[in-house]
N, C-alpha and C. Protein backbone atom coordinates (compact mmCIF):
# COMPACT_ATOMS: atom_id res chain seq x y z
N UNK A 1 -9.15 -4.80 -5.84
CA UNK A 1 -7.83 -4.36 -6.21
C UNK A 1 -7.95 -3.08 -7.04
N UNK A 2 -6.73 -1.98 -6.75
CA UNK A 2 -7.15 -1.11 -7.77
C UNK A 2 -5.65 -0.54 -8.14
N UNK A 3 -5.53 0.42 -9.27
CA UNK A 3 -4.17 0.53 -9.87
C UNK A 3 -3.75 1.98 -8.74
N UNK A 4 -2.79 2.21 -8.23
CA UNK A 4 -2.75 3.28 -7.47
C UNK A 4 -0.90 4.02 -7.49
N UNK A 5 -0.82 5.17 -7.56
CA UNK A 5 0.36 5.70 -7.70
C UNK A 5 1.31 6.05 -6.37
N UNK A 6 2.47 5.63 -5.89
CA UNK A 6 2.87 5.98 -4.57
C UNK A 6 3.58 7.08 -4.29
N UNK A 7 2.85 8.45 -3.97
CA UNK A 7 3.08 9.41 -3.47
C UNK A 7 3.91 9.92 -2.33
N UNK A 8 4.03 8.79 -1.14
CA UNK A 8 4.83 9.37 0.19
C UNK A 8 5.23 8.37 0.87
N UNK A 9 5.94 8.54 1.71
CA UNK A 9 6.06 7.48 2.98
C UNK A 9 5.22 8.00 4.01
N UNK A 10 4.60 7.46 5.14
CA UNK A 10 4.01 7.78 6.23
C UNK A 10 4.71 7.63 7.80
N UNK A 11 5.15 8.61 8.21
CA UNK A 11 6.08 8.49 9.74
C UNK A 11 5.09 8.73 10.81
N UNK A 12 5.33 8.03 11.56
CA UNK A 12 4.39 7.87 12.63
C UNK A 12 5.25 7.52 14.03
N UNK A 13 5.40 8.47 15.18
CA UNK A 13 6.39 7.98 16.44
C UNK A 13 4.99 7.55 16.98
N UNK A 14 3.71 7.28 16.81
CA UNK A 14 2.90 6.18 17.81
C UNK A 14 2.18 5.32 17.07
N UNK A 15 2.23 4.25 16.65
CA UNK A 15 1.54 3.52 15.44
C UNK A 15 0.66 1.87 16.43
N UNK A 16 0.14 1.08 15.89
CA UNK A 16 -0.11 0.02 16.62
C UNK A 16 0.77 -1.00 16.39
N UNK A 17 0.63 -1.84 17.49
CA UNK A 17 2.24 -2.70 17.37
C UNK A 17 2.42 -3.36 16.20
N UNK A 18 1.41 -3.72 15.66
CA UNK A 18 1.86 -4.77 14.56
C UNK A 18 2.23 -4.07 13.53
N UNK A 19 2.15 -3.11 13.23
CA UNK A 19 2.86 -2.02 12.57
C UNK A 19 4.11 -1.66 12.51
N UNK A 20 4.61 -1.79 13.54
CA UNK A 20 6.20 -1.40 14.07
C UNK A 20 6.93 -2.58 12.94
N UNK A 21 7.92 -2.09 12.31
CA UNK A 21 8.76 -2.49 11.27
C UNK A 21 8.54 -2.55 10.46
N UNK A 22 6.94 -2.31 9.70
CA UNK A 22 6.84 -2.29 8.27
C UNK A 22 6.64 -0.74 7.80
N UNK A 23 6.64 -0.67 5.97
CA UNK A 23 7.06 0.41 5.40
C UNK A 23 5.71 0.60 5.09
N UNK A 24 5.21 2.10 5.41
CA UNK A 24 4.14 2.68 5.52
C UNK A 24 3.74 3.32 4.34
N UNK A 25 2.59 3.49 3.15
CA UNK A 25 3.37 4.49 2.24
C UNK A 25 2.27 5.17 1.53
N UNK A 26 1.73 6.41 1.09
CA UNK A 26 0.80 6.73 0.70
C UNK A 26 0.42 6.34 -1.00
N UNK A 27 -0.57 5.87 -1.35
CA UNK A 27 -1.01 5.61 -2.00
C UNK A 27 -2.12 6.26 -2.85
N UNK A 28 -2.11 6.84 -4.11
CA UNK A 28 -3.01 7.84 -4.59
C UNK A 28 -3.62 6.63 -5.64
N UNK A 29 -5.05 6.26 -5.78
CA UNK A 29 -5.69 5.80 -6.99
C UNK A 29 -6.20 6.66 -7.50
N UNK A 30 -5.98 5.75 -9.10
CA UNK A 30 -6.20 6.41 -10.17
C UNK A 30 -7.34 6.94 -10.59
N UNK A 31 -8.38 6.21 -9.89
CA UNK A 31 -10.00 6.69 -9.91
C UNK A 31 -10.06 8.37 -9.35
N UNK A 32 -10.49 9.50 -9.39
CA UNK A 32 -10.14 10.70 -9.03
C UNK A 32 -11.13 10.94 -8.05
N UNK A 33 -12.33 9.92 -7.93
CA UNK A 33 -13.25 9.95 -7.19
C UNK A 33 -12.59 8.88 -5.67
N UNK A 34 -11.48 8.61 -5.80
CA UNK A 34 -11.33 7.40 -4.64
C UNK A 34 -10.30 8.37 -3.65
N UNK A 35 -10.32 8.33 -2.28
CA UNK A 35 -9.00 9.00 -1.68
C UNK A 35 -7.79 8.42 -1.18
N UNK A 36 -6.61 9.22 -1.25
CA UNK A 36 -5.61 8.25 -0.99
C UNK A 36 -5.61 7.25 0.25
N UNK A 37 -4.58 6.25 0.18
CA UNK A 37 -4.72 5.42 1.11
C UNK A 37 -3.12 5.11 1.74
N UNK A 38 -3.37 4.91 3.13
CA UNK A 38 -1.80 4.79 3.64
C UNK A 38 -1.68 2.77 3.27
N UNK A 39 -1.20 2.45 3.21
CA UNK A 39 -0.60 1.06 2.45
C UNK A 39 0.61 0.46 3.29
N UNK A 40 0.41 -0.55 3.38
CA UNK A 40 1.80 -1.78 3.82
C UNK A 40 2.74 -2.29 2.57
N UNK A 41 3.87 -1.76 3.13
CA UNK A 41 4.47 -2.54 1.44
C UNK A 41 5.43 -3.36 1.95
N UNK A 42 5.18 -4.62 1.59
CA UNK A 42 6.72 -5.25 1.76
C UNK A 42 7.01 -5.83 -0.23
N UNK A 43 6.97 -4.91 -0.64
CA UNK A 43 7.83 -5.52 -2.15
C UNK A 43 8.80 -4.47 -2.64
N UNK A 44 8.94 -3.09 -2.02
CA UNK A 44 9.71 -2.07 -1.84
C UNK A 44 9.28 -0.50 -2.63
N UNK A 45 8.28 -1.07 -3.03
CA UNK A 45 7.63 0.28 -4.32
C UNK A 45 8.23 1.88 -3.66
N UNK A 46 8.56 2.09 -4.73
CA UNK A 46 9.23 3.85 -4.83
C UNK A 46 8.07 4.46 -5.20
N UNK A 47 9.01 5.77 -4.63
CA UNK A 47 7.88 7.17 -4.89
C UNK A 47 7.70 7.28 -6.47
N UNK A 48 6.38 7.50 -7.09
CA UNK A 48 6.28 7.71 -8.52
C UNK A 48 6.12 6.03 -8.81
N UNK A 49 5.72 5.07 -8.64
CA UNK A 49 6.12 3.87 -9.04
C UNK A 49 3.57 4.09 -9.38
N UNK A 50 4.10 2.78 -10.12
CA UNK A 50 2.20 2.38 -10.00
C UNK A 50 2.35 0.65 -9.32
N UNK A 51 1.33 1.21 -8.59
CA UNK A 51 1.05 -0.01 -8.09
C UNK A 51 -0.52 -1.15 -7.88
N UNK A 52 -0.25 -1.84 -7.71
CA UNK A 52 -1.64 -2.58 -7.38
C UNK A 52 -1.61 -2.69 -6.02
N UNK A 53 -2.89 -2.11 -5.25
CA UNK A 53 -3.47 -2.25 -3.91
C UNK A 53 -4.52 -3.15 -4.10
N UNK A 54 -4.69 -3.39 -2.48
CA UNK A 54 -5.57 -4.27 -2.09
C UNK A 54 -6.36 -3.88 -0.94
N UNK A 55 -7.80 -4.28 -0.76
CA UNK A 55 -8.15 -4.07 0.31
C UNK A 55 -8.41 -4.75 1.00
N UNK A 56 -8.13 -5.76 1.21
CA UNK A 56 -8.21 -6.95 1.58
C UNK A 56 -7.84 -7.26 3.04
N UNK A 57 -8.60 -6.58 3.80
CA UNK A 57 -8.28 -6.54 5.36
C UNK A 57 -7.50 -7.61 6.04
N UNK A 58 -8.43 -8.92 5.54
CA UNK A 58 -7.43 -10.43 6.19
C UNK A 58 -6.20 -10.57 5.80
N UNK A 59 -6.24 -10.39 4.41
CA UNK A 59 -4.88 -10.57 4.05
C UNK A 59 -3.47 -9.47 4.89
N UNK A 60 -4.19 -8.52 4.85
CA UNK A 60 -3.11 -7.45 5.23
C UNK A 60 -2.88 -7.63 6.97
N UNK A 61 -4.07 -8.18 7.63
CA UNK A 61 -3.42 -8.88 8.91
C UNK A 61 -2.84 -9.77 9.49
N UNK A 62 -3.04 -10.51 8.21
CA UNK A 62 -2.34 -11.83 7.76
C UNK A 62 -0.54 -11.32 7.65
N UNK A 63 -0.44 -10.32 6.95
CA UNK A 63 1.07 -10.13 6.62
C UNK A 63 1.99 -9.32 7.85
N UNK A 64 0.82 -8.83 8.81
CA UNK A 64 1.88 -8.45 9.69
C UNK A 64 1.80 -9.40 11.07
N UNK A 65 0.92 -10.50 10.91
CA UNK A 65 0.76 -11.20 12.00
C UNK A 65 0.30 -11.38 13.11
N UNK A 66 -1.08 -10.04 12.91
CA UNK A 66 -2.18 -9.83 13.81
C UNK A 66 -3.60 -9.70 13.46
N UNK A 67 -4.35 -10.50 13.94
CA UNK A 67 -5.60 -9.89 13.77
C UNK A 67 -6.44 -9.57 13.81
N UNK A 68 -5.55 -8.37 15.26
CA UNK A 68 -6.13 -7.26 15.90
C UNK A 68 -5.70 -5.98 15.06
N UNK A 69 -4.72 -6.15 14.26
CA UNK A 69 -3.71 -5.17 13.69
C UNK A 69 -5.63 -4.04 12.97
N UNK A 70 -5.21 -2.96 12.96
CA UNK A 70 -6.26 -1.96 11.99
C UNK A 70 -5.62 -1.72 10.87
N UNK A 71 -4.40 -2.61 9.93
CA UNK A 71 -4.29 -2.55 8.55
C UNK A 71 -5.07 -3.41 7.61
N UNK A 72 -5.17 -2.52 6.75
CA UNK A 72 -6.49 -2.72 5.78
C UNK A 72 -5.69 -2.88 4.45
N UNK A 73 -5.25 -1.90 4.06
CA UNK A 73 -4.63 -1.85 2.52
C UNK A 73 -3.26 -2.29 2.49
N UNK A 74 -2.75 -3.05 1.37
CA UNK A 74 -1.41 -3.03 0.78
C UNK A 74 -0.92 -3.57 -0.33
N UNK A 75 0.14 -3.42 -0.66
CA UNK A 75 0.74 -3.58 -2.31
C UNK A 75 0.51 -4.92 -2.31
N UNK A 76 0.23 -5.11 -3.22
CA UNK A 76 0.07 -6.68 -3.77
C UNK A 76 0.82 -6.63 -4.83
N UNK A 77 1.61 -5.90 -6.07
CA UNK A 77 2.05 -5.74 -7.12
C UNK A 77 3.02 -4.36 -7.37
N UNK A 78 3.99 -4.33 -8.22
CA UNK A 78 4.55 -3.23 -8.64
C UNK A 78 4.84 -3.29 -10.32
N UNK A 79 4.20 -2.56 -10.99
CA UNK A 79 3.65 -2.76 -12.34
C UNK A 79 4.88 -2.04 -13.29
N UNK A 80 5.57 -2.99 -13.75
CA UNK A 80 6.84 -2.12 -14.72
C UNK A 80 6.58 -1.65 -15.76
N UNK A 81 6.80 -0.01 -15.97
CA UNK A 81 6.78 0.58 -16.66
C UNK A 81 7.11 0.18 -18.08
N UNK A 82 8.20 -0.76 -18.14
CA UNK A 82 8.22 -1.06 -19.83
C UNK A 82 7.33 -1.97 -20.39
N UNK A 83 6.48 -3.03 -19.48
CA UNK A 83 5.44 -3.38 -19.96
C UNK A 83 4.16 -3.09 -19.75
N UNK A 84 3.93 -1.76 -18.92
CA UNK A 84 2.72 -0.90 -18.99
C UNK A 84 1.81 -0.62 -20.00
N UNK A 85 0.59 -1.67 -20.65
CA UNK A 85 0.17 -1.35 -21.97
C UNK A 85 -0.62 -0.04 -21.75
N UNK A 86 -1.00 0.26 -20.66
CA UNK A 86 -1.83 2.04 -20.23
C UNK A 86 -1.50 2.76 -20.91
N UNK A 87 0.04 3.12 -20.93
CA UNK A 87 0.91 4.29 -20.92
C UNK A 87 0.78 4.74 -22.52
């Protein structure tokens, strides 16, 4: 798991099927040595939000219901700013 900031949405007109209906979204961690990652979100995280990713391949084929699917990463958490002890 790692703490990661959400930078973008990802649009795609050819994606793999198990893909089709979920929210795609770029993901920047905080490590400066790690590169961003495109992410599955179903908990709704906004642009500028921090989040907790996962890499957790099963799980994330687990959530779209294939597992043939090639998703790898996704939100597991959305970390509220007023109880952010980081900040």
């Amino acid at each position: 798991m790692r703490i990661a900031t959400i930078k973008g949405h990802v649009t795609s007109t050819v994606k793999h099927r198990s893909l089709e209906g979920w929210r795609l979204l770029i993901a920047v961690p905080e490590s400066p040595d790690l590169a961003p990652q495109v992410v599955i979100d179903n908990l709704g995280a906004a642009i500028g939000q921090r989040v907790m990713i996962s890499s957790d391949g099963s799980e994330a084929r687990k959530m779209v219901g294939s597992q043939l699917s090639p998703a790898r990463w996704s939100v597991m958490g959305i970390i509220d700013p007023e109880r952010d002890l980081a900040l």
